[in-house]
C-alpha atoms as a PDB file:
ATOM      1  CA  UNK A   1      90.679  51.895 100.001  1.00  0.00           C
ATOM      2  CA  UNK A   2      93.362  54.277 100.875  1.00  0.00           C
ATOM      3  CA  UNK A   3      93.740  57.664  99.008  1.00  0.00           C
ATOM      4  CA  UNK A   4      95.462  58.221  96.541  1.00  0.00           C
ATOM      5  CA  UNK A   5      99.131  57.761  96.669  1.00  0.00           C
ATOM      6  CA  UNK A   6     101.563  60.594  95.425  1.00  0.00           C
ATOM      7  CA  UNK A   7     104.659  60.190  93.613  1.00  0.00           C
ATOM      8  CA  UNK A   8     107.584  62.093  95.028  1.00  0.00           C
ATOM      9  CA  UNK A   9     107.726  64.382  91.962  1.00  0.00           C
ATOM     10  CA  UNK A  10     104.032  64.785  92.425  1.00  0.00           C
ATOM     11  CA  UNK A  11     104.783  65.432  96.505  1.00  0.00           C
ATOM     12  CA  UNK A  12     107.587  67.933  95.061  1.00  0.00           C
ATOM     13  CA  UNK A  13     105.604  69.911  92.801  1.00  0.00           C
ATOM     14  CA  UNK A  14     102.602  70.540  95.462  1.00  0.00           C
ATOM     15  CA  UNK A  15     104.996  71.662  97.717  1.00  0.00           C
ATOM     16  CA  UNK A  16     106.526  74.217  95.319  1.00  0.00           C
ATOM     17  CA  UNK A  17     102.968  75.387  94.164  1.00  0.00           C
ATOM     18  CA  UNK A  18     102.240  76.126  97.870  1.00  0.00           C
ATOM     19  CA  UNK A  19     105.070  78.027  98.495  1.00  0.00           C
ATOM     20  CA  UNK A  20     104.089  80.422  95.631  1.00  0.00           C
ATOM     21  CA  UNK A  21     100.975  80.726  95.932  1.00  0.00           C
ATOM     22  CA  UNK A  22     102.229  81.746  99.268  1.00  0.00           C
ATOM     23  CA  UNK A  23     104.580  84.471  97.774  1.00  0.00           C
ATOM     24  CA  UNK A  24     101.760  85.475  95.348  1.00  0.00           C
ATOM     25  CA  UNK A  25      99.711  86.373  98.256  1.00  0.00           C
ATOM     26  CA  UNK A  26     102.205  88.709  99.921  1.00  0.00           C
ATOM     27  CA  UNK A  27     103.254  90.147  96.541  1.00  0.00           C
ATOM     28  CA  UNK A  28      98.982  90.819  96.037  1.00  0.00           C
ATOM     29  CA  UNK A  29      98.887  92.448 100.144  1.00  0.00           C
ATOM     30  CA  UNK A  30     102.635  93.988  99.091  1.00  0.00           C
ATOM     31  CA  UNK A  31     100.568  95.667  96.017  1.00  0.00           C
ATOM     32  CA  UNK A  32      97.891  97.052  97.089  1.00  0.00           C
ATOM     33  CA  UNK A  33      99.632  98.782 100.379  1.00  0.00           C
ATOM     34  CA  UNK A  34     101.868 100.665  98.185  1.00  0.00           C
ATOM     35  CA  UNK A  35      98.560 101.620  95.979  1.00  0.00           C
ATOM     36  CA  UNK A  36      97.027 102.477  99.203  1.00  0.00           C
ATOM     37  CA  UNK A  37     100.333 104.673 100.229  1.00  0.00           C
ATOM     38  CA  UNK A  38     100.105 106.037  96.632  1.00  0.00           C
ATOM     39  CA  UNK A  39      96.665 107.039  96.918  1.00  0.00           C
ATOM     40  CA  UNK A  40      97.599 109.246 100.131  1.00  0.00           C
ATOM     41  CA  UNK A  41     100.367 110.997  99.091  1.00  0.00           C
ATOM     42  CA  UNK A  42      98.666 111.909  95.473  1.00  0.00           C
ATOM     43  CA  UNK A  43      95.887 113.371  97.976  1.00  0.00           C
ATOM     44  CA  UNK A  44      98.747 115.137  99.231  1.00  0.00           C
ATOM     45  CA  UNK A  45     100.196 116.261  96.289  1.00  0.00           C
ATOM     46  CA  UNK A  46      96.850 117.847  95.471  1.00  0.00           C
ATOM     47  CA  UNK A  47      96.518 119.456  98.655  1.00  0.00           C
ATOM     48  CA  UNK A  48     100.028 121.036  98.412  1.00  0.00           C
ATOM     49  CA  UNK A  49      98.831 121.898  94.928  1.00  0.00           C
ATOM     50  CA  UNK A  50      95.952 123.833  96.103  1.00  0.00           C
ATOM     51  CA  UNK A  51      97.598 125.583  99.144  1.00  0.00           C
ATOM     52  CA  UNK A  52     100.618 126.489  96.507  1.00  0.00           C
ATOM     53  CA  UNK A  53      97.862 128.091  94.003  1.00  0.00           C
ATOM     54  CA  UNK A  54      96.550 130.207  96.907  1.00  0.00           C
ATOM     55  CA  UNK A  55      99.859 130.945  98.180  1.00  0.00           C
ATOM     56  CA  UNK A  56     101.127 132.304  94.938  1.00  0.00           C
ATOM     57  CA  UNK A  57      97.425 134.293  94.457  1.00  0.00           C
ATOM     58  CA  UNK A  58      97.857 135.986  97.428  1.00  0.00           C
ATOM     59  CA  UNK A  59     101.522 136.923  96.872  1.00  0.00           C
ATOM     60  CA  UNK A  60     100.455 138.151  93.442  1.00  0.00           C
ATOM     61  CA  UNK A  61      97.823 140.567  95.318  1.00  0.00           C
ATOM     62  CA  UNK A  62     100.576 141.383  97.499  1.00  0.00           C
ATOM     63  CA  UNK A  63     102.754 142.247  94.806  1.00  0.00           C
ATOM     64  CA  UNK A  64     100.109 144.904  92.732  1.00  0.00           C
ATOM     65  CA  UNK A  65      99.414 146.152  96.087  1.00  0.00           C
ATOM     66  CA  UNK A  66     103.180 146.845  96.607  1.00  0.00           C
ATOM     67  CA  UNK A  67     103.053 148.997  93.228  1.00  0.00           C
ATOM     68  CA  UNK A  68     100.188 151.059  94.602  1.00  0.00           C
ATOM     69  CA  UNK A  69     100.155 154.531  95.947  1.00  0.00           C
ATOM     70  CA  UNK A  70      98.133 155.052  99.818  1.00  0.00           C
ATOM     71  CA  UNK A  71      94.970 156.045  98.217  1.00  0.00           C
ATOM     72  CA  UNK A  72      95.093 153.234  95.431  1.00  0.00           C
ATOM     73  CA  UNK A  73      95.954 150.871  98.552  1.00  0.00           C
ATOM     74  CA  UNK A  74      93.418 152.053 100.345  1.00  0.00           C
ATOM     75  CA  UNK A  75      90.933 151.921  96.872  1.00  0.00           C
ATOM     76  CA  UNK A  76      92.055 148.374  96.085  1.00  0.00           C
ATOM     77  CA  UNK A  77      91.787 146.630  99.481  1.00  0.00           C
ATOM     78  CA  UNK A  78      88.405 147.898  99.970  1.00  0.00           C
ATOM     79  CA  UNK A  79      87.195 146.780  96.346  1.00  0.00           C
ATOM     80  CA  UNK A  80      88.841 143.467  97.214  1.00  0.00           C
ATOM     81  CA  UNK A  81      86.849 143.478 100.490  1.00  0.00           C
ATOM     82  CA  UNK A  82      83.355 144.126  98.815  1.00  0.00           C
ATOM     83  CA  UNK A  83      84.232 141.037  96.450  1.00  0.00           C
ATOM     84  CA  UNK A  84      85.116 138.839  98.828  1.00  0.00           C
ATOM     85  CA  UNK A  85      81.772 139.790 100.527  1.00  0.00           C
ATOM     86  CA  UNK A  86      79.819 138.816  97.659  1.00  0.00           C
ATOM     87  CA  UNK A  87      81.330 135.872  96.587  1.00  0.00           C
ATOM     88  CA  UNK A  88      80.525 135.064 100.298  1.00  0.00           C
ATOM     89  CA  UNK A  89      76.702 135.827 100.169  1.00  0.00           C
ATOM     90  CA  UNK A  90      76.148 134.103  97.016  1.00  0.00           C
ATOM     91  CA  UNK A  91      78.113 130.852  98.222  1.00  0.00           C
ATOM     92  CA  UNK A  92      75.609 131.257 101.156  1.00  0.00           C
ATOM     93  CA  UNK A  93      72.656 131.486  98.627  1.00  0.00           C
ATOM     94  CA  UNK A  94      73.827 128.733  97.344  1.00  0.00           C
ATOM     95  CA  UNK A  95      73.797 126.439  99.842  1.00  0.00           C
ATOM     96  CA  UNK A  96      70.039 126.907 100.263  1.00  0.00           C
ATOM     97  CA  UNK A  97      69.248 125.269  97.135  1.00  0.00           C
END
């Protein structure tokens, strides 16, 4: 006994139901390279987010330093200096624990 026999409609409609599940399966690889390219650019975004925020920090510190007399520069930058050396000993601490 032979298998079993298809009908041409039948023939027809397995042939159609391979050809999308086909196109389903380069619509599924389509979608998740453009969530992949998504991904990296919003890591981009961030990191142009970040480097904007530190960007427009240090170009507010350039501004109030632009306001300052020599001896208030001179004040300022050193104050600035001391902070930035304490934030980096405690970040150091940090790291210990």
């Amino acid at each position: 006994m032979k298998g079993k026999k298809f009908t041409a409609a039948e023939k027809h409609f397995l042939k159609k139901e391979e050809l999308y599940q086909k196109r389903i399966k380069s619509l599924e690889a389509l979608v998740v390279s453009k969530e992949n390219k998504e991904h990296a650019m919003q890591e981009q975004i961030d990191a142009l987010k970040e480097q904007n925020n530190v960007l427009k920090e240090a170009n507010a510190k350039l501004m109030e330093y632009s306001k300052l007399t020599d001896e208030e520069l001179r004040t300022a930058i050193l104050k600035d200096k001391r902070m930035a050396e304490a934030a980096e000993a405690v970040s150091f601490m940090m790291k210990g624990f």
